[in-house]
N, C-alpha and C. Protein backbone atom coordinates (compact mmCIF):
# COMPACT_ATOMS: atom_id res chain seq x y z
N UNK A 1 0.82 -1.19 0.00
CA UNK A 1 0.00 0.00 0.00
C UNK A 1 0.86 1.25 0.00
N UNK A 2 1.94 1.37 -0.86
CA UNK A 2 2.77 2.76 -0.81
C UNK A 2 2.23 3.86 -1.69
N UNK A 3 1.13 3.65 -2.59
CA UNK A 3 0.31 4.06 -3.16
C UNK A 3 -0.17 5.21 -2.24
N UNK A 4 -0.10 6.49 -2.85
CA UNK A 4 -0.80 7.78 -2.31
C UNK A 4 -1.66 7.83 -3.31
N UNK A 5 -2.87 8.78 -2.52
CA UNK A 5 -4.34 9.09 -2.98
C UNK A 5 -3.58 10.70 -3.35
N UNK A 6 -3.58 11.52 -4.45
CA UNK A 6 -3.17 13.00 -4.23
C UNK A 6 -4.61 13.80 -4.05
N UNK A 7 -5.45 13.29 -4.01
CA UNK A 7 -7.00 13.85 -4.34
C UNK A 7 -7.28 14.49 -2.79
N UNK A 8 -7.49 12.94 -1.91
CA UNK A 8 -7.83 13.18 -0.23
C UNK A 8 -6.34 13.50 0.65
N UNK A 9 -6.97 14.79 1.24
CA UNK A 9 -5.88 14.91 2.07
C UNK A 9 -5.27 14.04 3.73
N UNK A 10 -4.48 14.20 3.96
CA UNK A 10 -3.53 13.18 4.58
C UNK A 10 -5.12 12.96 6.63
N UNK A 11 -5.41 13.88 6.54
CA UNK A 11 -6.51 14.31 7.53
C UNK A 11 -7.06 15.02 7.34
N UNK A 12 -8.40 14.99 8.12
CA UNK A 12 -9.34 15.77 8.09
C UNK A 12 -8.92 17.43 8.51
N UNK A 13 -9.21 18.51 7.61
CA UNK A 13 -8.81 19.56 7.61
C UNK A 13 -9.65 20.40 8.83
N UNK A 14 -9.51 21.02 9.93
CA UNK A 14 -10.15 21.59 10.99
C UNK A 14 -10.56 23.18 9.93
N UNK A 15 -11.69 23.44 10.66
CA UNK A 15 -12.34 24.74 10.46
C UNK A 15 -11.87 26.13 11.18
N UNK A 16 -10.82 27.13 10.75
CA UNK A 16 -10.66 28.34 11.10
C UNK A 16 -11.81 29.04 11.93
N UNK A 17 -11.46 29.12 12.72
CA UNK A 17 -12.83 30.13 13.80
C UNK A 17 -13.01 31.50 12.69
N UNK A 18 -14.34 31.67 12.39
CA UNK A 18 -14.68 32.69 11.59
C UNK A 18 -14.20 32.81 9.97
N UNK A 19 -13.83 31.41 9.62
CA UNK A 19 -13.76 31.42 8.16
C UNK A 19 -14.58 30.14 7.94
N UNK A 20 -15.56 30.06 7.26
CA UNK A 20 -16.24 28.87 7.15
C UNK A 20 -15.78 28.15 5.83
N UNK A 21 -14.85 28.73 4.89
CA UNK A 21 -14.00 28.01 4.07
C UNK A 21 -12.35 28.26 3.99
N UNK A 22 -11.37 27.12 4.68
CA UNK A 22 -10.60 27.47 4.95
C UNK A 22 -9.26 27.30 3.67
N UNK A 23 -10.07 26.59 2.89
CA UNK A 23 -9.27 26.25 1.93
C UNK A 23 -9.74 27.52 0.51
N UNK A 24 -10.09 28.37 0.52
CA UNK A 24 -10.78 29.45 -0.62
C UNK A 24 -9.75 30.35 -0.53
N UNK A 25 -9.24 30.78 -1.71
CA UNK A 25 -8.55 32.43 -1.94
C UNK A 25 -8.89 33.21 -0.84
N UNK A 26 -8.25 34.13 -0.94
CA UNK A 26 -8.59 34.86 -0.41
C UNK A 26 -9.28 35.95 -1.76
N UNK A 27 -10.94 36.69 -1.19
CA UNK A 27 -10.82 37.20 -2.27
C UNK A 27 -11.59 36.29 -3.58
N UNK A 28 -11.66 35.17 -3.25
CA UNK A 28 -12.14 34.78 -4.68
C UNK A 28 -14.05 34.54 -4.39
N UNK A 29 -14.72 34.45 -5.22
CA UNK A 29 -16.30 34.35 -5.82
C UNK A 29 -16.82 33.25 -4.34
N UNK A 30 -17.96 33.55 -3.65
CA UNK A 30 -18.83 32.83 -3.06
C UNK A 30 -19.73 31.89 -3.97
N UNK A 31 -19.30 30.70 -3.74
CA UNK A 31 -20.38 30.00 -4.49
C UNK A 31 -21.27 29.39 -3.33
N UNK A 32 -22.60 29.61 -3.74
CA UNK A 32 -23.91 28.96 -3.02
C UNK A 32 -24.09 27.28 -3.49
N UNK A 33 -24.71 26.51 -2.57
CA UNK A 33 -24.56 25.44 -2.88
C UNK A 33 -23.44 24.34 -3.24
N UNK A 34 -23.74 22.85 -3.98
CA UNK A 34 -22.63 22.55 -4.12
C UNK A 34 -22.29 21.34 -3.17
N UNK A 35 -21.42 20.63 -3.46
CA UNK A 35 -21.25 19.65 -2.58
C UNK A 35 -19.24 19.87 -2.34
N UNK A 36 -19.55 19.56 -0.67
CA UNK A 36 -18.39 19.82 0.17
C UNK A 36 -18.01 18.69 0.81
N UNK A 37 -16.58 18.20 0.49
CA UNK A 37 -16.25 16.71 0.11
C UNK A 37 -15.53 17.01 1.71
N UNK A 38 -15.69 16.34 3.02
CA UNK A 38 -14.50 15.95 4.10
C UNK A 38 -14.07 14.89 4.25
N UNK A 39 -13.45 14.68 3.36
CA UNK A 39 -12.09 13.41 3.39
C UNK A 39 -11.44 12.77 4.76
N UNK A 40 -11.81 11.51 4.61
CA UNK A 40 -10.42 11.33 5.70
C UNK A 40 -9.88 9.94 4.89
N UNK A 41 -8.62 10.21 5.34
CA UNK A 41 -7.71 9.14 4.77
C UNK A 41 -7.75 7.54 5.77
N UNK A 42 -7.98 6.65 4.56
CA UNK A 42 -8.08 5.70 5.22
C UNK A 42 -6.90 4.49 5.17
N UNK A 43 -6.57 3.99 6.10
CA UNK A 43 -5.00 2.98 5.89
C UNK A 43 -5.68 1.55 5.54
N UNK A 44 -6.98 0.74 6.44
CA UNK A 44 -7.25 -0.35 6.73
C UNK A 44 -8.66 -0.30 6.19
N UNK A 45 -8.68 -1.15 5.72
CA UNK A 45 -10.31 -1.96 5.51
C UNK A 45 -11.39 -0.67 4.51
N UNK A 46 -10.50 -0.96 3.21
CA UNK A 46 -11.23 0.09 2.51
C UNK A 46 -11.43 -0.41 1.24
N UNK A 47 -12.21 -0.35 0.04
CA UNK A 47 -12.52 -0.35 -1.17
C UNK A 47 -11.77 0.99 -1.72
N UNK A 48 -11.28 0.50 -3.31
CA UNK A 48 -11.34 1.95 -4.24
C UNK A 48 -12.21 1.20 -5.33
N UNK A 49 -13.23 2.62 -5.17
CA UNK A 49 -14.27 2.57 -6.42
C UNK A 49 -14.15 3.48 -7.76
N UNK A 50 -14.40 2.94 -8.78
CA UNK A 50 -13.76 3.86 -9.90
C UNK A 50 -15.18 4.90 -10.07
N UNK A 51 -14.63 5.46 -10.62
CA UNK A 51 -16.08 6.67 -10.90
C UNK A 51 -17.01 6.64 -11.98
N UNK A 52 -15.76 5.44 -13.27
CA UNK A 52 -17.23 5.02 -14.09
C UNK A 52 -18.29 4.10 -13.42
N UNK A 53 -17.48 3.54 -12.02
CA UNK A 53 -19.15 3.05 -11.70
C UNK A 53 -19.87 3.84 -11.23
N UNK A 54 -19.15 4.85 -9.88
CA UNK A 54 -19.75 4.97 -8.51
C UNK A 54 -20.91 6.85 -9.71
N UNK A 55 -20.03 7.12 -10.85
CA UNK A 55 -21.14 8.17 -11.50
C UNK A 55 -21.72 7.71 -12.90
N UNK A 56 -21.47 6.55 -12.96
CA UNK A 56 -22.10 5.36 -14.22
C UNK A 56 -23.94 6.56 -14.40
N UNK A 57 -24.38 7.10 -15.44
CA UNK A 57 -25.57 7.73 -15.84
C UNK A 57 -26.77 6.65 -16.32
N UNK A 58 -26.29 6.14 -16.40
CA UNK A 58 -27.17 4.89 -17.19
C UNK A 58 -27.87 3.69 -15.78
N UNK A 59 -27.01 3.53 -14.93
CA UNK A 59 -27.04 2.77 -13.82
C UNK A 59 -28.08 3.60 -12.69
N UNK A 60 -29.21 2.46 -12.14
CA UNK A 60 -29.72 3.31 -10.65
C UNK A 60 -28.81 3.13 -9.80
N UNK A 61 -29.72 4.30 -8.84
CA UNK A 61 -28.38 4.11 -7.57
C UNK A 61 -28.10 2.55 -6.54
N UNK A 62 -29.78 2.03 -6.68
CA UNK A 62 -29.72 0.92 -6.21
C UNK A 62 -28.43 -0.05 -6.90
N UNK A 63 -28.24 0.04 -8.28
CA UNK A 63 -27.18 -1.05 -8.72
C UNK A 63 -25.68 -0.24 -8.55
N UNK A 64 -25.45 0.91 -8.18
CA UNK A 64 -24.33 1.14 -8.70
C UNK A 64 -24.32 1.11 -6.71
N UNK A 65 -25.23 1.07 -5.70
CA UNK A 65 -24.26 0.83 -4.88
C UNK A 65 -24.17 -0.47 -4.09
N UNK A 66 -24.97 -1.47 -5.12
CA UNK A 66 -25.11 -2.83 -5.05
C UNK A 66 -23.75 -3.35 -5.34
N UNK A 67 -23.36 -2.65 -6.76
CA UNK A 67 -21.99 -2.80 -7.33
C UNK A 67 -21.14 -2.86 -6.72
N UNK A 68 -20.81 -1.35 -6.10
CA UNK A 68 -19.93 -1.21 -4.53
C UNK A 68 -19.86 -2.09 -3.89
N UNK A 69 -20.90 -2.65 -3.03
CA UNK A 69 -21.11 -3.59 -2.06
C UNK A 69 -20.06 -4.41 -2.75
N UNK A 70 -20.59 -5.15 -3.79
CA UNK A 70 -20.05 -6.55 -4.45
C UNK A 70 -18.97 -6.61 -4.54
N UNK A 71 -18.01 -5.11 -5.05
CA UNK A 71 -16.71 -4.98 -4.96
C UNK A 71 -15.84 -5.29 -3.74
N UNK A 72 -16.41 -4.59 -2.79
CA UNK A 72 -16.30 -4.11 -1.53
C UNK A 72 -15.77 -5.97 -0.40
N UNK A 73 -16.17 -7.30 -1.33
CA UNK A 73 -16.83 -8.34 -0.58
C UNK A 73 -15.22 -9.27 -0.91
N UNK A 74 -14.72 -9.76 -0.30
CA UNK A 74 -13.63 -10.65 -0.30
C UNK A 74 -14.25 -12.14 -1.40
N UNK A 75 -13.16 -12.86 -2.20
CA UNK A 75 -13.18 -13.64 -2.96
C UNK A 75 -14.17 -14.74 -2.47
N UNK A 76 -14.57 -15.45 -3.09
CA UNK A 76 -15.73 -16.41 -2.17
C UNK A 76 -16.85 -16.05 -1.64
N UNK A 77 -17.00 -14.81 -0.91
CA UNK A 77 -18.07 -14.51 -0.46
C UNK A 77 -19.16 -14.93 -1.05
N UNK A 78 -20.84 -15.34 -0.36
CA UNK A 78 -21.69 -15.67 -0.94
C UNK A 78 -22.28 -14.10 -1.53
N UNK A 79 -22.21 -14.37 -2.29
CA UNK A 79 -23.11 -12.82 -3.60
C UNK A 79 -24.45 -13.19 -4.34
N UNK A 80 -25.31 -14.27 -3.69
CA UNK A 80 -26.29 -14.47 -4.60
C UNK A 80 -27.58 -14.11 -4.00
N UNK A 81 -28.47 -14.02 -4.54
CA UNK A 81 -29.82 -12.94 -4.94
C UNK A 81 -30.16 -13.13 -3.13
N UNK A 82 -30.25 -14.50 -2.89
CA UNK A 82 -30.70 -14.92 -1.27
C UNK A 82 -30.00 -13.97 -0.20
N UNK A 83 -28.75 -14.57 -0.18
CA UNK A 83 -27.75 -13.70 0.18
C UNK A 83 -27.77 -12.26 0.86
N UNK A 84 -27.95 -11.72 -0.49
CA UNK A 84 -28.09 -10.07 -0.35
C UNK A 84 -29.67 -9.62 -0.34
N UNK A 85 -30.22 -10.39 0.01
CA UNK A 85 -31.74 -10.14 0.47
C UNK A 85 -31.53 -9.89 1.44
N UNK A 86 -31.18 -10.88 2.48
CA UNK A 86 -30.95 -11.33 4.12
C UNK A 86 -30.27 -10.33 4.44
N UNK A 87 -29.52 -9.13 3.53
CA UNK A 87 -28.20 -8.76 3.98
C UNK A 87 -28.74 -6.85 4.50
N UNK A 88 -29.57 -7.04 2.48
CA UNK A 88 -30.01 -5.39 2.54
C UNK A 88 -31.70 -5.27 2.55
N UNK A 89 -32.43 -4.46 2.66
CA UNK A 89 -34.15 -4.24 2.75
C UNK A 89 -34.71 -4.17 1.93
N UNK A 90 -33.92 -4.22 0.36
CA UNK A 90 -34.81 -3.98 -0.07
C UNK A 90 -35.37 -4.93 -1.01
N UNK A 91 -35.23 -6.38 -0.43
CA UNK A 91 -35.76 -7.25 -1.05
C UNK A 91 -35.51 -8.01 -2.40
N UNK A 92 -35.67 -9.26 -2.60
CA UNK A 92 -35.21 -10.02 -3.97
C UNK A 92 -34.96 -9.36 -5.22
N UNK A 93 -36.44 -8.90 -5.13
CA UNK A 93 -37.09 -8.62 -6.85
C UNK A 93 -36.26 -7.60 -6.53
N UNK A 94 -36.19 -6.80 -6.24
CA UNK A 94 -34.96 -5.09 -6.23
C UNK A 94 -34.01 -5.58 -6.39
N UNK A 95 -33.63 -6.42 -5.73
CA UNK A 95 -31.95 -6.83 -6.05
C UNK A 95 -31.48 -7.44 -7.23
N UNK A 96 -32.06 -8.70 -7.61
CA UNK A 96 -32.37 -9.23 -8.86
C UNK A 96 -32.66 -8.16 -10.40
N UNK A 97 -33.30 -7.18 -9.84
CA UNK A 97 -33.40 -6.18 -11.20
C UNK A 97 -31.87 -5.43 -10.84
N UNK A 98 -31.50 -4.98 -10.02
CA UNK A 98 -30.12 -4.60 -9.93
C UNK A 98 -28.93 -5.09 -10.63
N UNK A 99 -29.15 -6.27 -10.17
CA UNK A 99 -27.96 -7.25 -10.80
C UNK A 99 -28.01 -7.51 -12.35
N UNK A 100 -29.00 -7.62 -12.57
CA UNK A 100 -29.28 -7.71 -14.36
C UNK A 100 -28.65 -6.22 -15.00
N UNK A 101 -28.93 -5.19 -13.97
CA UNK A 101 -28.49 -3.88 -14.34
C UNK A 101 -26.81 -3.78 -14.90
N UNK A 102 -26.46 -4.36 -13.35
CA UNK A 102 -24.64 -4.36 -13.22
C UNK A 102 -24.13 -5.13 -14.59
N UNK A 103 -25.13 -6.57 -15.07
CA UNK A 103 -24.60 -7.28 -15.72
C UNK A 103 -24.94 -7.05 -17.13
N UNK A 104 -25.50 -6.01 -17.72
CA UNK A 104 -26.11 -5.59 -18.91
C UNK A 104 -25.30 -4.75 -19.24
N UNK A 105 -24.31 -4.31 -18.21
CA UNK A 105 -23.24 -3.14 -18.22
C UNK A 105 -22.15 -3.50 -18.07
N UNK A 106 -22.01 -4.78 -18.24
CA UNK A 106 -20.04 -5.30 -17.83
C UNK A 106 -19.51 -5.41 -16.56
N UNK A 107 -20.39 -4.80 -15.73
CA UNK A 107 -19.71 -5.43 -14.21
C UNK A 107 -19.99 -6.21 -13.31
N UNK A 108 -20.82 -7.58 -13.77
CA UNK A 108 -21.08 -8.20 -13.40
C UNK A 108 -20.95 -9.61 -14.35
N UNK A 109 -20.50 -10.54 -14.25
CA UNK A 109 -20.58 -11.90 -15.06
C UNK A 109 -21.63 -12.89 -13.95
N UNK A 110 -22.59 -13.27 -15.02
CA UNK A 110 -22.99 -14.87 -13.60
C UNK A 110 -22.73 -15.86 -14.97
N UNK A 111 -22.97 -16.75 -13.88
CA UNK A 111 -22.50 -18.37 -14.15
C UNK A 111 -23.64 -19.39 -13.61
N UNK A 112 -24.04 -19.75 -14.13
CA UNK A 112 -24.71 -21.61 -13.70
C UNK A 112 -24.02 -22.34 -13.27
N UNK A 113 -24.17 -22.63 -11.83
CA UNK A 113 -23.16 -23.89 -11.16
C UNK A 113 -24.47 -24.77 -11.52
N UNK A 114 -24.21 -26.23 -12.01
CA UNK A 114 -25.34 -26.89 -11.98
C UNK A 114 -25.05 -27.58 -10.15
N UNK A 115 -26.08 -28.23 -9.55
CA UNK A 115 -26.06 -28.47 -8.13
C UNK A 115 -25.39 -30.08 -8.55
N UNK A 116 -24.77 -30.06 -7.55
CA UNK A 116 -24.28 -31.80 -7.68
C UNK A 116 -24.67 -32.94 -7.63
N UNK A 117 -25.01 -33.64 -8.33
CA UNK A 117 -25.64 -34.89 -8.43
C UNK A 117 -25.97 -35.44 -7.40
N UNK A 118 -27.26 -35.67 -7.28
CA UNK A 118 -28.11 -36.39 -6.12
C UNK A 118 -27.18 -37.87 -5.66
N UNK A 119 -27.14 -37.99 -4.61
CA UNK A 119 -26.34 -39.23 -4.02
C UNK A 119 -27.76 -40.71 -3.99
N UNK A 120 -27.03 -41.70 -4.44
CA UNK A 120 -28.40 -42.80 -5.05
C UNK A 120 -28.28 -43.83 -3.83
């Protein structure tokens, strides 16, 4: 992991008493609205998600953070429709249309295990 992030900074940046943006020019344009990213850097137990998924336009949010999840899950893990019912709320049929989503889009492959022959 010698890999640096240059994007997120090394810690969370503290707030100047009486500057509510501490990182702005001095001097430069107030923008209203907007989204205000507080980073913290993480060493242990993290995913990197690429941004053609995590801002994929075509994808709902249900699959793209189904996707996540799936990424997110160590080799083996159970990943099937049951599974991630038990896991998240919002049920089979949601999940199942999700997954067809991920997999209509390349980030998902399934497979047919056939079940193993009945013992006679």
């Amino acid at each position: 992991m010698g890999t640096q992030n240059p994007i997120a900074p090394p810690r969370a940046q503290a707030r100047v008493a009486g500057n509510k943006h501490p990182n702005r020019r001095p001097g430069a344009a107030h923008r209203t609205g907007g989204l205000q990213h507080d980073n913290t850097r993480h060493t242990t137990r993290f995913t990197v998600i690429g941004n053609h998924l995590a801002q994929h336009r075509e994808l709902s949010l249900l699959a793209i953070g189904l996707g996540t999840h799936l990424q997110s899950l160590p080799k083996g893990a159970p990943a099937d429709i049951k599974a991630l019912a038990a896991r998240f709320p919002e049920g089979a049929t949601r999940i199942a249309a999700a997954l067809r989503e991920l997999e209509a889009h390349g980030y998902l492959r399934r497979e047919r295990v056939p079940p193993p022959p009945a013992a006679s």
